[in-house]
Protein backbone atom coordinates (compact mmCIF):
# COMPACT_ATOMS: atom_id res chain seq x y z
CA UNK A 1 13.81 7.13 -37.78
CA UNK A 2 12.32 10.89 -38.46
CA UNK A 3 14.29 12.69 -41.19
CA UNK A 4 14.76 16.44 -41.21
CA UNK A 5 13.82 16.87 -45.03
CA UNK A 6 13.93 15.51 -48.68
CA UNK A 7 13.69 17.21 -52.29
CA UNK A 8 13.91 16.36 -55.48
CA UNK A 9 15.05 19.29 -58.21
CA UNK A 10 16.84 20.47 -60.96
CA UNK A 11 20.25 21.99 -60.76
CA UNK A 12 23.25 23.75 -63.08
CA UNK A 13 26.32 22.47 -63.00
CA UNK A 14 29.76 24.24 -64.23
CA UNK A 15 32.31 23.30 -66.24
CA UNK A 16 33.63 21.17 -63.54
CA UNK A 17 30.59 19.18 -63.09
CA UNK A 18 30.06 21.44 -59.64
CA UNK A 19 26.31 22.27 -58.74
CA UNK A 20 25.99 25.99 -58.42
CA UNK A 21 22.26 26.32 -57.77
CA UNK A 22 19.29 24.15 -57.27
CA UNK A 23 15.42 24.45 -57.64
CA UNK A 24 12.95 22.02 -55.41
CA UNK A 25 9.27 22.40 -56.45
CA UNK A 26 7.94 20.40 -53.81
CA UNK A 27 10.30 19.83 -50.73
CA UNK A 28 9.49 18.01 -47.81
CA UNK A 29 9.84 18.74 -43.93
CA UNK A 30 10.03 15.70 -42.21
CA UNK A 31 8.89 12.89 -45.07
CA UNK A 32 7.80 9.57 -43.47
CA UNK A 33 9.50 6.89 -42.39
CA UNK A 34 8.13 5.00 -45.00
CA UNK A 35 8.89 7.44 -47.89
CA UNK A 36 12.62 7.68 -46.81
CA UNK A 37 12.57 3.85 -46.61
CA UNK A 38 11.38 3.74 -50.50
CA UNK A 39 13.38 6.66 -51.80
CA UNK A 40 16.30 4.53 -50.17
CA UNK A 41 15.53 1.95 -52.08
CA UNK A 42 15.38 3.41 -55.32
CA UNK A 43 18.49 5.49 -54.67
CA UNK A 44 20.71 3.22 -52.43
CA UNK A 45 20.67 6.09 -50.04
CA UNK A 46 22.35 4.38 -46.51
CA UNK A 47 21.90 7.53 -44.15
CA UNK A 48 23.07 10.75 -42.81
CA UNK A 49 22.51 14.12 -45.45
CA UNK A 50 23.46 13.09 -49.09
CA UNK A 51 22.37 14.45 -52.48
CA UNK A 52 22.02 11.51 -55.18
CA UNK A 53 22.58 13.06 -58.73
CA UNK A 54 19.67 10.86 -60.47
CA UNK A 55 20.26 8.22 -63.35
CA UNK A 56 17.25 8.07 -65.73
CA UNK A 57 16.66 4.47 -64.88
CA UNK A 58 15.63 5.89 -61.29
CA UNK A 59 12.72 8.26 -62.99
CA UNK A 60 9.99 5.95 -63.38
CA UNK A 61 10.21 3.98 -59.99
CA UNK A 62 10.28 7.53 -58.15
CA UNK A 63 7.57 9.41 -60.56
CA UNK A 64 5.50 5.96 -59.29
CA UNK A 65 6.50 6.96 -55.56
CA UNK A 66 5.89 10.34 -55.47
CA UNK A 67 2.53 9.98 -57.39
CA UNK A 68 1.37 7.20 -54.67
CA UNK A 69 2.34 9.89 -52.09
CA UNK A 70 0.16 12.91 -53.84
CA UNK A 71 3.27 14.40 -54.64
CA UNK A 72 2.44 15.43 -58.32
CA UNK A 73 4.78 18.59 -58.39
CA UNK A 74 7.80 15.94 -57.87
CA UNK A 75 5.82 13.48 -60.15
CA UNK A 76 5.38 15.75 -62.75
CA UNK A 77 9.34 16.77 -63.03
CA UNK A 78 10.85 13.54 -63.37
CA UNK A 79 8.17 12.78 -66.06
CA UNK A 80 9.14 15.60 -67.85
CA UNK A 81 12.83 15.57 -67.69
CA UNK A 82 13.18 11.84 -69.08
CA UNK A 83 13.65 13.55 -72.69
CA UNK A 84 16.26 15.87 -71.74
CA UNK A 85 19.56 16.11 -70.63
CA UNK A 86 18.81 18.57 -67.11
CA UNK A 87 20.36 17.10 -64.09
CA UNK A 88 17.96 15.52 -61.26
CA UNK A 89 19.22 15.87 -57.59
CA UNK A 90 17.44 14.03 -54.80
CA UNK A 91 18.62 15.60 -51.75
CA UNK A 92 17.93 13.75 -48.31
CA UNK A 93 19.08 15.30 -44.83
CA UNK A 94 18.75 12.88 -41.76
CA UNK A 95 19.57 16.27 -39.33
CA UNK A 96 19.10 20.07 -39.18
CA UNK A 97 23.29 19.89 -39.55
CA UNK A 98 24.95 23.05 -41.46
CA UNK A 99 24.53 23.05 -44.93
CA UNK A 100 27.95 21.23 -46.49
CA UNK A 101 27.20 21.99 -50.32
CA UNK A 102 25.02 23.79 -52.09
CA UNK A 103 22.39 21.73 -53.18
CA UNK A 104 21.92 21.56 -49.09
CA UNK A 105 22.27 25.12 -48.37
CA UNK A 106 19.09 25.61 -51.37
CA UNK A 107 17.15 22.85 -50.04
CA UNK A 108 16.88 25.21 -46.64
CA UNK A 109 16.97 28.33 -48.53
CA UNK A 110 13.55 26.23 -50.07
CA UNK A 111 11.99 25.16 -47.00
CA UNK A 112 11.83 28.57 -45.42
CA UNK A 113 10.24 29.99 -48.67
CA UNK A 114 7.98 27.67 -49.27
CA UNK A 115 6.38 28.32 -45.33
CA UNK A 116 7.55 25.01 -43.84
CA UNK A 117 10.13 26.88 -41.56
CA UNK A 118 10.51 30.29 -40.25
CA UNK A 119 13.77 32.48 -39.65
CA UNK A 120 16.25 31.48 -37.53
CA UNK A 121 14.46 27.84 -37.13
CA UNK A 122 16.90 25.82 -39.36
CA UNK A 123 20.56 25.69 -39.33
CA UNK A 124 22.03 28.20 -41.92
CA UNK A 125 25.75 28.18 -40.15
CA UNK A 126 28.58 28.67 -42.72
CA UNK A 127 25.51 29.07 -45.88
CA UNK A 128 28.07 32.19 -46.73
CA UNK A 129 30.89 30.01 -47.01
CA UNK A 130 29.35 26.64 -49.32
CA UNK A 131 27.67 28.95 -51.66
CA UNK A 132 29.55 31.12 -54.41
CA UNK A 133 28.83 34.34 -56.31
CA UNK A 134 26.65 33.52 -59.37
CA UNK A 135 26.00 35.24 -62.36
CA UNK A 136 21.98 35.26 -62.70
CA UNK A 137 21.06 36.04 -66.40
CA UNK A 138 17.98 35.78 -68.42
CA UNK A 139 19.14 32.61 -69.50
CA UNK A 140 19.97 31.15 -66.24
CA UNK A 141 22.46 31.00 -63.83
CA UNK A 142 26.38 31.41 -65.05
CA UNK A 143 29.64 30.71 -63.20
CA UNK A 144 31.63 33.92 -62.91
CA UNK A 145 34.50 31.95 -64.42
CA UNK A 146 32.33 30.47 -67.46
CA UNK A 147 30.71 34.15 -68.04
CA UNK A 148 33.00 35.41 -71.06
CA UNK A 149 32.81 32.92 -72.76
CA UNK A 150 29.12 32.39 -72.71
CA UNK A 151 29.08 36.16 -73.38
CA UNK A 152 30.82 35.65 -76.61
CA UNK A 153 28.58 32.82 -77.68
CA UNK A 154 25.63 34.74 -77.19
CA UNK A 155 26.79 37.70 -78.85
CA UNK A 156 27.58 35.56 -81.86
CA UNK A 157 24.80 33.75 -81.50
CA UNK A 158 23.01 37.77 -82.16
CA UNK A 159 21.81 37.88 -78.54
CA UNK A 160 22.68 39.68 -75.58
CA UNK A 161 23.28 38.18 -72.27
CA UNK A 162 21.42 40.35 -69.55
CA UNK A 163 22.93 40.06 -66.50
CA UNK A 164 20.05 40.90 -63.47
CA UNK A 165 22.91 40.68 -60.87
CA UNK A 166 25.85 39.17 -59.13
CA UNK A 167 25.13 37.65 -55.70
CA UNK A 168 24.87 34.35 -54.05
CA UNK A 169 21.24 34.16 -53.61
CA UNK A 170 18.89 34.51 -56.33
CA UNK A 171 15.32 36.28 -56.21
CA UNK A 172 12.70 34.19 -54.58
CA UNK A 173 10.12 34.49 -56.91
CA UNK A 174 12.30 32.67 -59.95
CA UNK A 175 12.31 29.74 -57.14
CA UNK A 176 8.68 29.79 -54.99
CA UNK A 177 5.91 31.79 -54.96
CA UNK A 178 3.73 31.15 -51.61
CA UNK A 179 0.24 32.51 -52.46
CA UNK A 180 -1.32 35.33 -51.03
CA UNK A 181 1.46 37.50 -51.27
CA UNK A 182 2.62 41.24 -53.40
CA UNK A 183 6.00 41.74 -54.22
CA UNK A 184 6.76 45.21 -55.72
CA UNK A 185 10.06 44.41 -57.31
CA UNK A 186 11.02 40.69 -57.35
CA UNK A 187 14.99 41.54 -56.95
CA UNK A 188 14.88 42.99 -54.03
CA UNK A 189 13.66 39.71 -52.07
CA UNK A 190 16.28 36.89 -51.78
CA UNK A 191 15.27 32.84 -51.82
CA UNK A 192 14.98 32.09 -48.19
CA UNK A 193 12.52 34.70 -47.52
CA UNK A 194 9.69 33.94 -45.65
CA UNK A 195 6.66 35.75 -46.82
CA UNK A 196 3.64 35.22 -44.83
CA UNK A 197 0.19 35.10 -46.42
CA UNK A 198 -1.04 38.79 -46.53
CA UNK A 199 2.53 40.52 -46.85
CA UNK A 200 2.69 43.14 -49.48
CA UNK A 201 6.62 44.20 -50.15
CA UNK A 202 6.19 47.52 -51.88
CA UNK A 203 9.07 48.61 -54.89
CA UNK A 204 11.23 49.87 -52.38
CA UNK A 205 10.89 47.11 -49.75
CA UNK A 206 13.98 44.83 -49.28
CA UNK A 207 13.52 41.42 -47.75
CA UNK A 208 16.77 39.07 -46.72
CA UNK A 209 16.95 35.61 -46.67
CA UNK A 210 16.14 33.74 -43.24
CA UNK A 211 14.01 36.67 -42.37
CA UNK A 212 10.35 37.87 -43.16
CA UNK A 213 7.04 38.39 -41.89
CA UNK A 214 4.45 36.18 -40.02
CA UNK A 215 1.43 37.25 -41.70
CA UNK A 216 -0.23 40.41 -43.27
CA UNK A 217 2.37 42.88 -42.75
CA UNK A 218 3.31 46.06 -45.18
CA UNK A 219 6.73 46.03 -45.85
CA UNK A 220 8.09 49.38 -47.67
CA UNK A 221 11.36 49.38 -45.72
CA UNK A 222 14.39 46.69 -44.97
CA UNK A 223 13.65 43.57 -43.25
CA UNK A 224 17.54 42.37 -42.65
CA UNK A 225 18.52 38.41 -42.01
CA UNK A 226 17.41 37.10 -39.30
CA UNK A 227 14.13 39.22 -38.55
CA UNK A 228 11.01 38.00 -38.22
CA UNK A 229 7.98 40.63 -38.25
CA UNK A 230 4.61 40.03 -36.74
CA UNK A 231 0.95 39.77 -37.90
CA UNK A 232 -0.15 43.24 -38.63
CA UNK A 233 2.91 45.55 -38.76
CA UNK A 234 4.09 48.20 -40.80
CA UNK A 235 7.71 48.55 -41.60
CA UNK A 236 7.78 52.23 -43.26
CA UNK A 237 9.06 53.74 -46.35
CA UNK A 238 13.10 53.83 -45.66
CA UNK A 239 12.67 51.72 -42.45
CA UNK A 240 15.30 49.13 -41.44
CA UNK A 241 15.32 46.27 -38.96
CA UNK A 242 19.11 45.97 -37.63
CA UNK A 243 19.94 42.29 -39.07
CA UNK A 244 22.64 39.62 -37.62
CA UNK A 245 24.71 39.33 -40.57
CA UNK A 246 27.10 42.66 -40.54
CA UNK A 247 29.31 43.48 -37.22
CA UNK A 248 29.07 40.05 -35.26
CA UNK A 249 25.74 40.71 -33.51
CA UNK A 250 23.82 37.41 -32.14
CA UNK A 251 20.99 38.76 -30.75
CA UNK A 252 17.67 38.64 -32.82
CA UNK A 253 15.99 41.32 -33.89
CA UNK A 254 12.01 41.14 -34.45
CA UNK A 255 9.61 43.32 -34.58
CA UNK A 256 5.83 42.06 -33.05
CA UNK A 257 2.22 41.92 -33.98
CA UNK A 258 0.48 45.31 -35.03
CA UNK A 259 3.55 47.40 -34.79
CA UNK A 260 4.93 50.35 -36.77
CA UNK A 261 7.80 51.67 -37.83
CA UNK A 262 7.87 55.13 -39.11
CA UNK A 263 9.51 56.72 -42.45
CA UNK A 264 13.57 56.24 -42.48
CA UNK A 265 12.90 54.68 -38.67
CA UNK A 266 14.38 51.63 -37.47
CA UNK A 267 15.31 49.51 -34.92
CA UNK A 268 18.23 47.52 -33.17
CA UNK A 269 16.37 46.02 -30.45
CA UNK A 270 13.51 43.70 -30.53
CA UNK A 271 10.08 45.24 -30.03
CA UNK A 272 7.51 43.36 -28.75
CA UNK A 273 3.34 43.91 -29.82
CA UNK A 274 1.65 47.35 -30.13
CA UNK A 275 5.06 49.17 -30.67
CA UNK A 276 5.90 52.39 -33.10
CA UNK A 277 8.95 54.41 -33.41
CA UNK A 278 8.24 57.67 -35.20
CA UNK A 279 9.24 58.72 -38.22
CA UNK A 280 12.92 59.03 -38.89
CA UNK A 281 13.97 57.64 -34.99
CA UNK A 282 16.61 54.85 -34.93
CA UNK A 283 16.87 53.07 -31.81
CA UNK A 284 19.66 51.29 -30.98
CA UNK A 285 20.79 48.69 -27.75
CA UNK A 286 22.38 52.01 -26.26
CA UNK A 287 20.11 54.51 -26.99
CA UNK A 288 19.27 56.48 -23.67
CA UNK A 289 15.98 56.50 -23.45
CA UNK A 290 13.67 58.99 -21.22
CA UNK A 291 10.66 57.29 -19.68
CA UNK A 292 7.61 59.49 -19.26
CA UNK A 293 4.58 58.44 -17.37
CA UNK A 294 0.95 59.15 -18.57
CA UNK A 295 1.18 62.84 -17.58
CA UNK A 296 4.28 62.91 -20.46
CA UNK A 297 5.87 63.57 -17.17
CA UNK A 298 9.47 62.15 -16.91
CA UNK A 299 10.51 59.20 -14.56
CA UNK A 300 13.84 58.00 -15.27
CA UNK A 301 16.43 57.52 -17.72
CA UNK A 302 17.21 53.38 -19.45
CA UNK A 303 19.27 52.39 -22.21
CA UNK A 304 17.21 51.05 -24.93
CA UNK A 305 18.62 47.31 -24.40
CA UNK A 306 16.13 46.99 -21.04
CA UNK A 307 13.22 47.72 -23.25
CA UNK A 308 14.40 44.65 -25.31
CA UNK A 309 11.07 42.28 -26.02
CA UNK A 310 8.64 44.41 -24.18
CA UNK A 311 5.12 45.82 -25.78
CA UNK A 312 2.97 48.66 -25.89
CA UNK A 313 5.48 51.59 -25.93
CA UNK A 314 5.71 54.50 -28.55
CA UNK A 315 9.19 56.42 -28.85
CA UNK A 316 9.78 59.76 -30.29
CA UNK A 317 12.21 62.43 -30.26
CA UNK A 318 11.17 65.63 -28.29
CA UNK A 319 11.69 67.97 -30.87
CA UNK A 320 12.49 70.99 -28.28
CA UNK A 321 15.42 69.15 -26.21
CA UNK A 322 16.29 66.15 -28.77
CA UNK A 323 15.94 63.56 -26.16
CA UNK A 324 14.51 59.90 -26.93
CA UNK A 325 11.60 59.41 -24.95
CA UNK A 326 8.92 56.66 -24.20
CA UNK A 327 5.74 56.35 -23.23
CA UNK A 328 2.97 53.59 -23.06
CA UNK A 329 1.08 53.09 -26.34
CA UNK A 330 -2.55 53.25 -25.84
CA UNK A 331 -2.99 51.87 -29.33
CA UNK A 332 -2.32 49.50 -32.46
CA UNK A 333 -1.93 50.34 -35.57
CA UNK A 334 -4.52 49.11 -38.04
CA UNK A 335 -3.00 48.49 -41.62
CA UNK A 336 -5.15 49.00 -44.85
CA UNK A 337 -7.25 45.94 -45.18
CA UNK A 338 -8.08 46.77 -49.16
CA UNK A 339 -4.08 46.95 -49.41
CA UNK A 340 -3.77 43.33 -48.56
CA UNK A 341 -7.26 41.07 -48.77
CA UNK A 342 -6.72 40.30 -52.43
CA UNK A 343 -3.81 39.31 -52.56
């Protein structure tokens, strides 16, 4: 039987022995039948989506496992944890089902990050709900609760306990780094980002969890949950994709291959290939929209929504009547290849 995925990590628990957050160098999409059969073994794992809180004596046996597998990353952290007291989590998940704890909710968070899914392709329903607000500090993830008191320790301790944020996701890059990538300012891109090889995110670029680009894309605007933008685009400085998260919308936004969207632009509908919305333009699904033929002639008046998906179309505002108008693009943008081949 095919399982959906497996990881083995570190994680923090609280005061109450809860796990708040959880770290997977190496997780697995859809591990062998053979591997699941041994890890069961070793862990007495029976079926269905579990995480198994390790016992030392199961170290050595799975270190042996992993390394016969040329799984070294996973190797490599149980061999290194045997002297100290940081708790091991092996999580399994038979099915794509909704995350039911946290450890779960990471291990998806994980898989998208590390490239092995892409937005909207695994089951995130409820993610809001299992996890918690966290305090991340610079020395490690706190429990809201637990935070005074490990404020006063510090503070005796002559330290001060810097806290980056409170949210409940942390920044990728404390969690996976997939190569060939720039990121401007680490905070502003959550774990479950999926950064495709080639992306820049520039300082003021903002990049959600279960949403991120395909490819080499520029990214100096906000890429909300959910999005997925194509090989080759350019989401300007001030740009925003309209997400899924905030006021119950299901549909997905994306934006397609070689496409731009201008300064303080954005977008509510999905635009196919070859697409630009100019500078400081938001389109929305209602947006009336005046078609123009290749004579800038007009032909007709849509709402944005039956636009939804399609390619090759450039909308601006006329600047003497303040109508939205669209016309067929004739060309692709072509992003700065010295911005992005050394990365």
């Amino acid at each position: 039987m095919t399982y959906f995925a497996m990881a083995l990590g570190t994680s923090t628990r609280n005061k109450d022995g809860k796990i708040i957050e959880a770290w997977y160098p190496q997780p697995l999409l859809n591990p062998t039948d053979a591997l699941i059969e041994e890890t069961s073994v070793i862990v007495k794992h029976d079926s269905g989506n579990k995480v198994h809180v390790l016992e030392k004596e199961h170290y050595d046996a799975l270190a042996a496992l992993f390394e016969k597998n040329d799984l070294a990353l996973n190797a490599s952290l149980l061999k290194a944890a045997k002297d100290s007291d940081q708790t091991l989590v092996l999580t399994i998940l038979e099915t794509d089902a909704a995350p039911s704890c946290v450890a779960e909710g990471y291990l998806k968070l994980h898989l998208l990050s590390h490239r092995l899914v892409k937005p909207q392709q695994v089951n995130l329903d409820g993610l809001f709900g299992v996890l918690h607000n966290i305090a991340w500090t610079n020395e490690g993830p706190i429990d809201i609760p637990e935070l005074p008191e490990r404020q006063i320790q510090a503070r005796i301790a002559g330290r001060v306990l810097e806290v980056n944020c409170i949210d409940k996701f942390p920044k990728m890059a404390d969690y996976v780094v997939p190569s060939g990538i720039r990121i401007g300012d680490t905070a502003r891109v959550r774990l479950g980002a999926h950064l495709g090889e080639g992306t820049t995110v520039m300082h003021a670029g903002f990049v959600n969890f279960n949403a991120g680009t395909e490819a080499v894309s520029m990214i100096e605007g906000r890429v909300s949950a959910g999005v997925l933008v194509g090989n080759g685009s350019d989401v300007g400085g001030g740009a925003s994709i309209m997400g899924t998260l905030s006021g119950g919308g299901k549909e997905v936004v994306s934006l397609g291959e070689n496409s731009l969207l201008g300064a303080n632009a954005g977008t509510g509908i999905p635009l196919g290939d070859r697409c630009t919305i100019e500078a400081g333009l938001y389109i929305t699904a209602g947006t009336k929209v005046t078609m123009l033929d290749s004579n800038k002639e007009p032909t007709g008046v849509v709402k944005a929504r039956e636009l939804a998906g399609k390619s090759d179309l450039l909308f601006w505002r006329n600047a003497q009547t303040g109508r939205v108008e669209c016309l067929t693009n004739k060309s692709a943008i072509e992003l700065n290849a010295d911005l992005h081949s050394h990365n």
